[in-house]
Every structure is written in C-alpha cells, then in structure tokens.
C-alpha atoms as a PDB file:
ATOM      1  CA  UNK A   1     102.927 -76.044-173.945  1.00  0.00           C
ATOM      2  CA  UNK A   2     104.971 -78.147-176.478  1.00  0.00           C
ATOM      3  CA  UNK A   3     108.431 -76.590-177.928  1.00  0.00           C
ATOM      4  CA  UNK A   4     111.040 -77.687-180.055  1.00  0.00           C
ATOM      5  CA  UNK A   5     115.014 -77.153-179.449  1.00  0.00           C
ATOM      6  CA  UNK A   6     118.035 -77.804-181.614  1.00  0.00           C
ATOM      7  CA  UNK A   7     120.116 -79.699-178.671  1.00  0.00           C
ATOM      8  CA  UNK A   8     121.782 -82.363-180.791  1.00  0.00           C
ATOM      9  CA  UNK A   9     125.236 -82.079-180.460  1.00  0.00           C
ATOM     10  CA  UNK A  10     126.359 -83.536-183.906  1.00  0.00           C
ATOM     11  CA  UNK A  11     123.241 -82.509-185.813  1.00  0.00           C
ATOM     12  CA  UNK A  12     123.835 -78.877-184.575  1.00  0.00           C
ATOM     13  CA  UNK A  13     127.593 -79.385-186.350  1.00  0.00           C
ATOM     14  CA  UNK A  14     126.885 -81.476-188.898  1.00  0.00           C
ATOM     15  CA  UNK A  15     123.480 -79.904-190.520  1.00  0.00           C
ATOM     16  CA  UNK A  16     119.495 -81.056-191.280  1.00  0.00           C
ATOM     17  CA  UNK A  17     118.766 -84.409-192.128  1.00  0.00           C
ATOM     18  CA  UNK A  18     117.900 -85.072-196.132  1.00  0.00           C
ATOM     19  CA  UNK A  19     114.950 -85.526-195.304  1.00  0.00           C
ATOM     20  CA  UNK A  20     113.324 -81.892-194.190  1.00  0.00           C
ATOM     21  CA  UNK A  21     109.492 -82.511-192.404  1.00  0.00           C
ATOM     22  CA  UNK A  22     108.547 -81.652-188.902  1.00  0.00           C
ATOM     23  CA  UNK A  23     106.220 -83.859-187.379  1.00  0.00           C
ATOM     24  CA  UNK A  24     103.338 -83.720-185.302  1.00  0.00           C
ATOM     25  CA  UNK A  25     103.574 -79.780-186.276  1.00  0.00           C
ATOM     26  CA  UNK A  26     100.345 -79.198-184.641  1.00  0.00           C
ATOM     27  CA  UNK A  27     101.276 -80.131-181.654  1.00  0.00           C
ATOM     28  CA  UNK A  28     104.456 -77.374-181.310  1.00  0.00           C
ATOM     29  CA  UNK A  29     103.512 -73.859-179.537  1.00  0.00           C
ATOM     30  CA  UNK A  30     107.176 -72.495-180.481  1.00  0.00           C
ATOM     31  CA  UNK A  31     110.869 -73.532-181.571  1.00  0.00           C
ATOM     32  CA  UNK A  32     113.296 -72.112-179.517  1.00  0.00           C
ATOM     33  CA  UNK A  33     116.832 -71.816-179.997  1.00  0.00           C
ATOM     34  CA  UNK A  34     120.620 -69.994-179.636  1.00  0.00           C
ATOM     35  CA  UNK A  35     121.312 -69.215-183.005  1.00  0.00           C
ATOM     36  CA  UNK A  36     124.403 -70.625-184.641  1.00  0.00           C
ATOM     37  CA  UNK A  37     125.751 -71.101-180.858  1.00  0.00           C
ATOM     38  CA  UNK A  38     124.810 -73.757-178.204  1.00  0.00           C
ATOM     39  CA  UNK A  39     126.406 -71.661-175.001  1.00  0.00           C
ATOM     40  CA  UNK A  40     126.063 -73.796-171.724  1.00  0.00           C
ATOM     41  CA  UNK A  41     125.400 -76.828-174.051  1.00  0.00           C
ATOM     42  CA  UNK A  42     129.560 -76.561-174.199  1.00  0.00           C
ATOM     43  CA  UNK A  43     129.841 -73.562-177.201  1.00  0.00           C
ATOM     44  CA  UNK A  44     128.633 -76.096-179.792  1.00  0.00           C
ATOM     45  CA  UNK A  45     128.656 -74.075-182.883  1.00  0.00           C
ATOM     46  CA  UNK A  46     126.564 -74.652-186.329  1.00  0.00           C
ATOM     47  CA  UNK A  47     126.368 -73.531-189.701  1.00  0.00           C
ATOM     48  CA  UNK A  48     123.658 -70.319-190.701  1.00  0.00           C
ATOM     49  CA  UNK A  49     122.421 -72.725-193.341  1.00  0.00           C
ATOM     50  CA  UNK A  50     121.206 -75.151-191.056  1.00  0.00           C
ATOM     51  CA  UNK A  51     119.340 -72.594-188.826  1.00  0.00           C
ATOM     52  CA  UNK A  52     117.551 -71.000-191.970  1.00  0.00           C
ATOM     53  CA  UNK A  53     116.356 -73.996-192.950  1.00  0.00           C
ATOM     54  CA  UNK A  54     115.475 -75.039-189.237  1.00  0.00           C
ATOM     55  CA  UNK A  55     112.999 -71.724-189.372  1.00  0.00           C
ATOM     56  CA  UNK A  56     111.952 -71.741-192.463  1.00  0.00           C
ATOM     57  CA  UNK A  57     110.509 -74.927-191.886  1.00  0.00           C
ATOM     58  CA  UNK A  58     108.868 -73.765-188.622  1.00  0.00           C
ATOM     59  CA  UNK A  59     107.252 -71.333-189.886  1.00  0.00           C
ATOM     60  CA  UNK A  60     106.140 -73.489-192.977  1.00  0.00           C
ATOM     61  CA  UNK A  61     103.764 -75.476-190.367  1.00  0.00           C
ATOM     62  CA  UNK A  62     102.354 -72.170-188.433  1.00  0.00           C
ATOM     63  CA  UNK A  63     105.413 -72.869-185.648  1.00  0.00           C
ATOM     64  CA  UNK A  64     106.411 -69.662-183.745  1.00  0.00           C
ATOM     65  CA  UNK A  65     110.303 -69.485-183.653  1.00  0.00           C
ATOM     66  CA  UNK A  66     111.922 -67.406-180.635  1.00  0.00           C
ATOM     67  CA  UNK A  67     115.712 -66.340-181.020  1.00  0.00           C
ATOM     68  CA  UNK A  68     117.318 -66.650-177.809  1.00  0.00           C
ATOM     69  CA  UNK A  69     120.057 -63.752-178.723  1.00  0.00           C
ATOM     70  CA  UNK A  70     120.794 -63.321-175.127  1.00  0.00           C
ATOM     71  CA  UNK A  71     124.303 -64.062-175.262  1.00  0.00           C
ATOM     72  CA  UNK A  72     124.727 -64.015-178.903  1.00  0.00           C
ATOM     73  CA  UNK A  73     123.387 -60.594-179.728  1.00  0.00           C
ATOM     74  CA  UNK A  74     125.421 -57.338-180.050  1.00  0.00           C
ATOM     75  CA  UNK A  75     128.073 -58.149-181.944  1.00  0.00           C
ATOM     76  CA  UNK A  76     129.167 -61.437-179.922  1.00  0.00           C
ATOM     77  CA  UNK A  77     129.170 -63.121-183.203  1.00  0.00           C
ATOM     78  CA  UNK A  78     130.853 -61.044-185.517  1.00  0.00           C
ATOM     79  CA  UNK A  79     127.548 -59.129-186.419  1.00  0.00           C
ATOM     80  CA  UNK A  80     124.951 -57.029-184.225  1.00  0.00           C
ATOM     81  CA  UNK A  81     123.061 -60.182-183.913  1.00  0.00           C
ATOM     82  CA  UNK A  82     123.557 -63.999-185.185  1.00  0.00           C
ATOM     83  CA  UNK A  83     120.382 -63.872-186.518  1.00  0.00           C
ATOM     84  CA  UNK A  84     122.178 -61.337-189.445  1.00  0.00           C
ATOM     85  CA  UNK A  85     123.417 -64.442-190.886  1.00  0.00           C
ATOM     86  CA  UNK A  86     120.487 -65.362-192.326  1.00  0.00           C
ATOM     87  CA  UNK A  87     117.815 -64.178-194.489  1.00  0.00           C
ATOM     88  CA  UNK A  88     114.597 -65.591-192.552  1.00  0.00           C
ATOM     89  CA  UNK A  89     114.081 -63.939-189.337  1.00  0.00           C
ATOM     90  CA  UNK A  90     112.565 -65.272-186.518  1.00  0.00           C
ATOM     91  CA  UNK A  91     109.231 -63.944-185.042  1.00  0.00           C
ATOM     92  CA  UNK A  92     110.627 -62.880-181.319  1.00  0.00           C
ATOM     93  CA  UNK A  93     113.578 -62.147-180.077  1.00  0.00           C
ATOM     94  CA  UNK A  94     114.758 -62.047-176.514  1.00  0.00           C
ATOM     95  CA  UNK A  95     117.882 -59.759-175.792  1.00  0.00           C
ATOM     96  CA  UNK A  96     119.794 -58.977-172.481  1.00  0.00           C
ATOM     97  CA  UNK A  97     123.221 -58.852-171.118  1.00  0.00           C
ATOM     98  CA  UNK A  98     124.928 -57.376-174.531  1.00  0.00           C
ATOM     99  CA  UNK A  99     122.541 -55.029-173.934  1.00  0.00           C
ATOM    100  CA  UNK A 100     123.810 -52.603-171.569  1.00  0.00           C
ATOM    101  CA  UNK A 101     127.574 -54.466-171.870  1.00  0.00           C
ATOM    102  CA  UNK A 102     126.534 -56.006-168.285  1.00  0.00           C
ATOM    103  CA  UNK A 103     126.321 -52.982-166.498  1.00  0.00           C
ATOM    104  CA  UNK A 104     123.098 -52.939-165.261  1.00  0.00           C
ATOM    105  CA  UNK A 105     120.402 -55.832-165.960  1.00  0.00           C
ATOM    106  CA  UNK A 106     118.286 -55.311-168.231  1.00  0.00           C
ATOM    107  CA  UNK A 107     116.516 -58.034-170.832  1.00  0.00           C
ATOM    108  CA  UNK A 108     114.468 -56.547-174.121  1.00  0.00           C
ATOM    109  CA  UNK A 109     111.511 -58.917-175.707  1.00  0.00           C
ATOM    110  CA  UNK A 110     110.660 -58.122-179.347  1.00  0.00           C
ATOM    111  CA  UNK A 111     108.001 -59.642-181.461  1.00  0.00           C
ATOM    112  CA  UNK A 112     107.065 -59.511-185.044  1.00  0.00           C
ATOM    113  CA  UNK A 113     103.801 -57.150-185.854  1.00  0.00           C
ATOM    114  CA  UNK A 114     101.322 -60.044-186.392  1.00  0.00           C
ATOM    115  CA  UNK A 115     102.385 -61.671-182.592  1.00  0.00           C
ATOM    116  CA  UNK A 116     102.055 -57.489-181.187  1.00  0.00           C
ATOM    117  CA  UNK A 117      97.576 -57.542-182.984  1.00  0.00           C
ATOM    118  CA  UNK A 118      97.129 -60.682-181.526  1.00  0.00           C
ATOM    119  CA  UNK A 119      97.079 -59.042-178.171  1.00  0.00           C
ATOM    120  CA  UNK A 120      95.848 -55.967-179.071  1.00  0.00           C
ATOM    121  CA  UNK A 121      92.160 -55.977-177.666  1.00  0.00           C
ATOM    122  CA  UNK A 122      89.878 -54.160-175.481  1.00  0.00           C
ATOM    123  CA  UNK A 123      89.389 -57.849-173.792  1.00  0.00           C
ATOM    124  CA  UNK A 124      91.142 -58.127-171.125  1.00  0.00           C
ATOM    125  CA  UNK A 125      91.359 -62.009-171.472  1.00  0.00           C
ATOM    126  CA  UNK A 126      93.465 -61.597-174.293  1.00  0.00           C
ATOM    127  CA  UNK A 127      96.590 -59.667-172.535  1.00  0.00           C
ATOM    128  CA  UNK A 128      99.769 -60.725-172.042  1.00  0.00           C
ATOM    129  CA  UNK A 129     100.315 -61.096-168.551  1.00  0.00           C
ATOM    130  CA  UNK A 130     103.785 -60.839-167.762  1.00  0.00           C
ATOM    131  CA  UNK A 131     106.019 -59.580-165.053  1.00  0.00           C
ATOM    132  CA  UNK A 132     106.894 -55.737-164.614  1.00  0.00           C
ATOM    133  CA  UNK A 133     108.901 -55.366-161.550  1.00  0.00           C
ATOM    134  CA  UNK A 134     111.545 -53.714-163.361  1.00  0.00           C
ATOM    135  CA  UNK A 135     109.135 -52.615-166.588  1.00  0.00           C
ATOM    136  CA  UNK A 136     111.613 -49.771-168.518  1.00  0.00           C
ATOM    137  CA  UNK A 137     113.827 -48.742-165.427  1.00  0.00           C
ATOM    138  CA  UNK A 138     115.186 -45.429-166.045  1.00  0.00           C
ATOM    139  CA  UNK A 139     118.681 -46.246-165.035  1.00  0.00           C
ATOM    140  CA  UNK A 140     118.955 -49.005-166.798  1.00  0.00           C
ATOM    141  CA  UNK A 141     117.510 -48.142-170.049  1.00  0.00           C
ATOM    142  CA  UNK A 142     120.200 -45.233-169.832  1.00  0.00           C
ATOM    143  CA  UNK A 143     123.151 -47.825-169.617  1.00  0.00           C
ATOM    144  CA  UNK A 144     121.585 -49.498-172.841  1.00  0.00           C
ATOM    145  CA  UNK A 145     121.778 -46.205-174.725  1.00  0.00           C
ATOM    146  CA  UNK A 146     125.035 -45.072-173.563  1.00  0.00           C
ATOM    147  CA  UNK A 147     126.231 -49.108-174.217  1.00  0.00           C
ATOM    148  CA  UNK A 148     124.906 -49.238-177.614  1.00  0.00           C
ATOM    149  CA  UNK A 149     126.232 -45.811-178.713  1.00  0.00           C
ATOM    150  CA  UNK A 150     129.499 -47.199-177.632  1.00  0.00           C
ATOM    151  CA  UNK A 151     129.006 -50.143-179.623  1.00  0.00           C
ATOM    152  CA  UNK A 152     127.933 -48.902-182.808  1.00  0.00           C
ATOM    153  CA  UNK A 153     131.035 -47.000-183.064  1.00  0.00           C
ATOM    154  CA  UNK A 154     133.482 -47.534-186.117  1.00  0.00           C
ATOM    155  CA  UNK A 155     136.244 -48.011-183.348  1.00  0.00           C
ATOM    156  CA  UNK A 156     134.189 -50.783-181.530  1.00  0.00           C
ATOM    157  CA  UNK A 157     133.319 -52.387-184.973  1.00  0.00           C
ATOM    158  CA  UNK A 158     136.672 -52.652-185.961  1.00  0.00           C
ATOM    159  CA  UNK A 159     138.072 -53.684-182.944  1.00  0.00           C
ATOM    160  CA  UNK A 160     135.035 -56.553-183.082  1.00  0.00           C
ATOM    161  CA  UNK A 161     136.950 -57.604-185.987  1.00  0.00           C
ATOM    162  CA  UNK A 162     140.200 -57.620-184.759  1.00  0.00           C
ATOM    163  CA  UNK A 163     139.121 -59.964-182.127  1.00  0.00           C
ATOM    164  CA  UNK A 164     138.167 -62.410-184.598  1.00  0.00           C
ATOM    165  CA  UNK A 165     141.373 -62.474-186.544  1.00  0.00           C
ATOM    166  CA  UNK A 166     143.276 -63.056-183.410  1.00  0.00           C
ATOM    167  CA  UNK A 167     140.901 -66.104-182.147  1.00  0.00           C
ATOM    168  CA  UNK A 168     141.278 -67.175-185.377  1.00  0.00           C
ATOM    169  CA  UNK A 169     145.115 -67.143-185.911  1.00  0.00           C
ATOM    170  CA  UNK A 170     145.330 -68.434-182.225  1.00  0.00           C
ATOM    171  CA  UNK A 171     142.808 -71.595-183.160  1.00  0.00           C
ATOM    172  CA  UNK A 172     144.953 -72.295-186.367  1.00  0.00           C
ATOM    173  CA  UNK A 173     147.850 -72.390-183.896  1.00  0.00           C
ATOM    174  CA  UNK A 174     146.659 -74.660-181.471  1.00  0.00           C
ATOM    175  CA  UNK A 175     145.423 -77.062-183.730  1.00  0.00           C
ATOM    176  CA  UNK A 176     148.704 -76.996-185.156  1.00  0.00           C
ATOM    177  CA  UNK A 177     150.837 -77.620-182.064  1.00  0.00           C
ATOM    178  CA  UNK A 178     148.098 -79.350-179.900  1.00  0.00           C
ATOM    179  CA  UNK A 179     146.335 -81.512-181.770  1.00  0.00           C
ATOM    180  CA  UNK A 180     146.845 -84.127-179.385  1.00  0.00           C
ATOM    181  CA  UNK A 181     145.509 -82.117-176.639  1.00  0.00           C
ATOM    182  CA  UNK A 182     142.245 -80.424-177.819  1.00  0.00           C
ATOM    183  CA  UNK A 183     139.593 -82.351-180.076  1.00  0.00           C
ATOM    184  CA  UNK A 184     138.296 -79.310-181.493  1.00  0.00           C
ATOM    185  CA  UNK A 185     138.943 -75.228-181.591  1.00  0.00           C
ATOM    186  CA  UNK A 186     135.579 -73.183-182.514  1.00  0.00           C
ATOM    187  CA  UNK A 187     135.471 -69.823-183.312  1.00  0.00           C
ATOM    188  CA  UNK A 188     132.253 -67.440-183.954  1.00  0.00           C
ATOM    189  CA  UNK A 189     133.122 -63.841-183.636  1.00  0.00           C
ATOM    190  CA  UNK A 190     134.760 -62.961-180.723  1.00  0.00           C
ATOM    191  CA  UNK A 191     134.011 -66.381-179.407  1.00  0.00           C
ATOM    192  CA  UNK A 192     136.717 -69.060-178.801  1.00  0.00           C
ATOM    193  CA  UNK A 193     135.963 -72.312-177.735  1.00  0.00           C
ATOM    194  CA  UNK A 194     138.458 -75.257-177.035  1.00  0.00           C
ATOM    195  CA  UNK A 195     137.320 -78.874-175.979  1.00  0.00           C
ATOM    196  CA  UNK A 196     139.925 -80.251-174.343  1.00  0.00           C
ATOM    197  CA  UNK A 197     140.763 -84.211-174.944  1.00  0.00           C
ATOM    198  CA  UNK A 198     139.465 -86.680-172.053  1.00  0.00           C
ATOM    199  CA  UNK A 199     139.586 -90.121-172.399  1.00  0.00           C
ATOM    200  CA  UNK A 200     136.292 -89.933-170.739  1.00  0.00           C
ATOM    201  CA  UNK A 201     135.205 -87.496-173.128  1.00  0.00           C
ATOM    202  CA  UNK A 202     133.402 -84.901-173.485  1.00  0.00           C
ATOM    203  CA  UNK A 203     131.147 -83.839-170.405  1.00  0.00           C
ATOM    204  CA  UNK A 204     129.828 -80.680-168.446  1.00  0.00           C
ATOM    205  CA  UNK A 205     130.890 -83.051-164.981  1.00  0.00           C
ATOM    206  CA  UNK A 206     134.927 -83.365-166.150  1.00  0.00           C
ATOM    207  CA  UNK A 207     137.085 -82.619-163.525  1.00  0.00           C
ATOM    208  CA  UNK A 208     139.308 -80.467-166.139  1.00  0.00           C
ATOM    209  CA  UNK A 209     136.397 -77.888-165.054  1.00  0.00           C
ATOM    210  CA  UNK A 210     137.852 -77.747-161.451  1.00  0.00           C
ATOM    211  CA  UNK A 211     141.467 -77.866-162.435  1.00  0.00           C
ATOM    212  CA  UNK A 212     140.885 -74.895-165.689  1.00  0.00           C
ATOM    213  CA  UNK A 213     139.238 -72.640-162.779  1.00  0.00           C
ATOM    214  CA  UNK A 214     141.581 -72.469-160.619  1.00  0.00           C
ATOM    215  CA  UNK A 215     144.919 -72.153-162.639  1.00  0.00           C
ATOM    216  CA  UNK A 216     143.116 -68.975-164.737  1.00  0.00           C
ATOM    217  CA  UNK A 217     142.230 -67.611-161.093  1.00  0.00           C
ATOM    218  CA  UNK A 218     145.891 -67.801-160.361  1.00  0.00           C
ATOM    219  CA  UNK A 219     147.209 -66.319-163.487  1.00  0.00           C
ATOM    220  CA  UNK A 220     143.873 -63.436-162.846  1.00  0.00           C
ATOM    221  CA  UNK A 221     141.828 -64.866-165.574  1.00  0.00           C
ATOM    222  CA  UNK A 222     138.253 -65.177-164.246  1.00  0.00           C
ATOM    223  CA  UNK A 223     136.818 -68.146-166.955  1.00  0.00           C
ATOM    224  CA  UNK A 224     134.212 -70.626-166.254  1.00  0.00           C
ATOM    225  CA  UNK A 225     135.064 -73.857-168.077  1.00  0.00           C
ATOM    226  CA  UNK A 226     132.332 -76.261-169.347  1.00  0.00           C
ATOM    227  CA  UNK A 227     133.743 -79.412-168.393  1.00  0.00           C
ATOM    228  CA  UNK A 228     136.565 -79.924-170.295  1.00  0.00           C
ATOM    229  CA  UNK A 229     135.216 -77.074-172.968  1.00  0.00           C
ATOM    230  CA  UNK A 230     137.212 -73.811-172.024  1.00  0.00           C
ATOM    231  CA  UNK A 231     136.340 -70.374-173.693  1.00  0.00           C
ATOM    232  CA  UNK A 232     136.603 -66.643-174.306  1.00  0.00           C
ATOM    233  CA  UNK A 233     133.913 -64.269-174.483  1.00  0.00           C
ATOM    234  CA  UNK A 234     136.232 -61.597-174.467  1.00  0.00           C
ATOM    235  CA  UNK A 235     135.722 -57.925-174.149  1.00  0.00           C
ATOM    236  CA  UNK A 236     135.789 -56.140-176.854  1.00  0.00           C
ATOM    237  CA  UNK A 237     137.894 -53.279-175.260  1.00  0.00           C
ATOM    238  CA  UNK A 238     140.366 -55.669-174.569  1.00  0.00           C
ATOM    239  CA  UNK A 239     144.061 -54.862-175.460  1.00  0.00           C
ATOM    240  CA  UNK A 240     145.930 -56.789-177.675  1.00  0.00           C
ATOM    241  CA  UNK A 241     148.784 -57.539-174.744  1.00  0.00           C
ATOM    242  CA  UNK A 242     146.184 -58.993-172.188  1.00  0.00           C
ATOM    243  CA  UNK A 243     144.627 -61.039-175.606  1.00  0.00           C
ATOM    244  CA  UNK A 244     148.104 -62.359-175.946  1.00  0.00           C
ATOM    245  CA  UNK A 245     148.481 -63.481-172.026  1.00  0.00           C
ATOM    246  CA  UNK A 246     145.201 -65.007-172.588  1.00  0.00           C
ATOM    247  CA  UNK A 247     146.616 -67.185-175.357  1.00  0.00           C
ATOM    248  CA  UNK A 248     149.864 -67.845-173.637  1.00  0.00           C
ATOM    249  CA  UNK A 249     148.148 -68.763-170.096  1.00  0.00           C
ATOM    250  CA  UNK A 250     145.767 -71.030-172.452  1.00  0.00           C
ATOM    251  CA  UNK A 251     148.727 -72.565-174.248  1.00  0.00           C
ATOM    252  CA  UNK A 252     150.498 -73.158-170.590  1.00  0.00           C
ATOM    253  CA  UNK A 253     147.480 -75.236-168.998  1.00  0.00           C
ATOM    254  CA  UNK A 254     146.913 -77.061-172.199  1.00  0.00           C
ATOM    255  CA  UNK A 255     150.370 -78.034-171.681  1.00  0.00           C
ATOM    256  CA  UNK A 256     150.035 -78.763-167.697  1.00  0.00           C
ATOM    257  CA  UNK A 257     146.879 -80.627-167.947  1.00  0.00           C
END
C-alpha cells in the first residue's frame, strides 16, 4: 500500500506550492497526517489553510485522508480537535491518549459512513480484520466518559484558554529577550514549542536533548526534548504558579545552555 505524508519541514510552515496537482493519484491508498502539528517530527507547526487544501485535493483524486488526532485531539490545540480548524473533514480519524486524559489506554478509530458500507457484507472476504484484544474494555471506556465529562466542562474550556494566553505572552517574551538563543517559539493551543539555536542546527540527535533532560529532572520537570526542540504539553489542570516555574526553569536553561 502507497500513502502520502506532509513531512516537509518548510513546506509544512511555509504552505502548498502554486501549483496544486497530486500526481500519480492512482497510485495513493491514503494521505495520512498530524493536522496543523508535526509532534516527534520536532512540533513543526502549519497553517489550517494549507491542510484544507492538502485534503481537499485528496479527496479530489478518490485519495482516502486519515487524521492522526492522537495527540492533537481533545482540546490540545485550542479546540476539541485540530481538525475544527477547517471546513473539509477528513474521512477517518484515529483518537487515543486525550482520550481518557492518559489514564488508562485506550485508542478510538472513526470512519466516514461511505468507508463503514464498504464493509458491510454478508461476505466474509470483505471484513475488516483487525485486532480486538482490548475491543471496548469496560474500564477503560469508563475513564473516557468520566475524562471527557471533565473536559467538556466550562471550567476546563476556559482554563484551555488560559493556557494559551500564557504560552503566548511567555513566547512573545522569549523572543524578545532570547532571540539569540532560540530560532523559533511555536505555539498551538496549549502547545509550546522552542527550538533552541545550534550551530549544528536543528536535529532530533543534538546533544541539547541530553543536557534539557536532565536539568528539568533536577528542577522536577519530567520533559522529553526533541533534540534541541524543547516543549510543553501541559496539563490543563495545571496552576498558574507551577506554569510560571515552568517558564522561569525554561528561561534559566536557555540561559545555562
């Protein structure tokens, strides 16, 4: 099976090409992608305008397009999922950790009505074969309903928001005061992402990974750096004094390194 991925780094920040065809169309089971966020690819964020027109012309040539919403979805990015920044929705979606807020694991597939009939048969050569080891566990499905009741509280919403304003008055800061430091500051939501300056550049193999690591584990700030990409995918019941010693702890390493 043939699929397509958005992996460029500076196409994913810098939009489409002018010219919009996908070739060899016939040829591509699926497009598969983490909408408006590249996570282990180093939190490489990208515009809602350039994924809508990435699926729209997917599904212009027959292409099935998969939203991998595993760590984007519920409310990561400011909204329940990313895919609620556009208008043209793709045709599954796969869902997990948000899902229960990592209590218990649990992943959800979900699939537009027209993918559901094509398996819909008597013939037993036509089902979807798929692994059920752990098919609708009780316990777990309870930890999504108690997680998403939490979630879709007015309290939980709001405090979503407040999350964003603070990554986003922290970024302005630190591009501000350490401009020599970090190349770029990213936020999405309650995501912050800060690539750190190398002369080497950017890389998932810097040894800033090693160094970041350890001084958060000292200060009791369990991150795992990217290379020389560090970020927050911070709780949302987080208190605005740890948020701050976040920051602070941040601004003290960028000055160490």
């Amino acid at each position: 099976m043939l699929f397509a991925s958005a992996r460029s780094r500076t196409r994913a920040r810098g939009g489409c090409s002018d010219e919009k065809k996908l070739e060899n169309a016939d040829e591509i089971a699926a497009f598969i992608f983490e909408p408006l966020i590249q996570g282990a690819g180093g939190m490489v964020m990208y515009e809602p305008e350039v994924l809508e027109e990435l699926i729209a012309l997917a599904k212009d040539k027959g292409v099935i397009t998969i939203a991998d919403e595993i760590m984007t979805g519920f409310g990561r990015t400011g909204k329940m999922f990313a895919t609620d920044y556009i208008q043209t929705k793709p045709d599954i979606y796969c869902m997990s950790k948000g899902l229960t807020g990592g209590a218990m694991a649990l992943g959800v597939t979900t699939c537009t009505q027209e993918i559901f009939d094509a398996f819909l048969s008597e013939d037993r050569r036509k089902t979807l074969f798929h692994s059920h080891s752990f098919t609708a566990n009780p316990l777990a499905c309870t930890a999504a309903l108690a997680s998403l009741d939490l979630l879709l509280l007015p309290e939980t919403q709001a405090q979503i928001k407040a999350l964003h304003q603070s990554h986003v008055e922290f970024a302005q800061k630190l591009k501000a005061e350490k401009a020599s430091t970090v190349d770029s500051v990213r936020v999405r939501g309650t995501i912050l992402a800060i690539e750190i300056h190398t002369e080497e550049g950017t890389s998932y193999f810097s040894n800033i990974r090693d160094m970041a690591y350890n001084f958060f584990l000292e200060k009791g700030i369990l991150m795992r750096p990217l290379g020389n990409i560090i970020y927050l995918l911070t709780p949302y019941c987080i208190q605005q004094e740890d948020l701050d010693y976040v920051y602070a702890c941040i601004e003290e390493f960028l000055d160490f390194k």
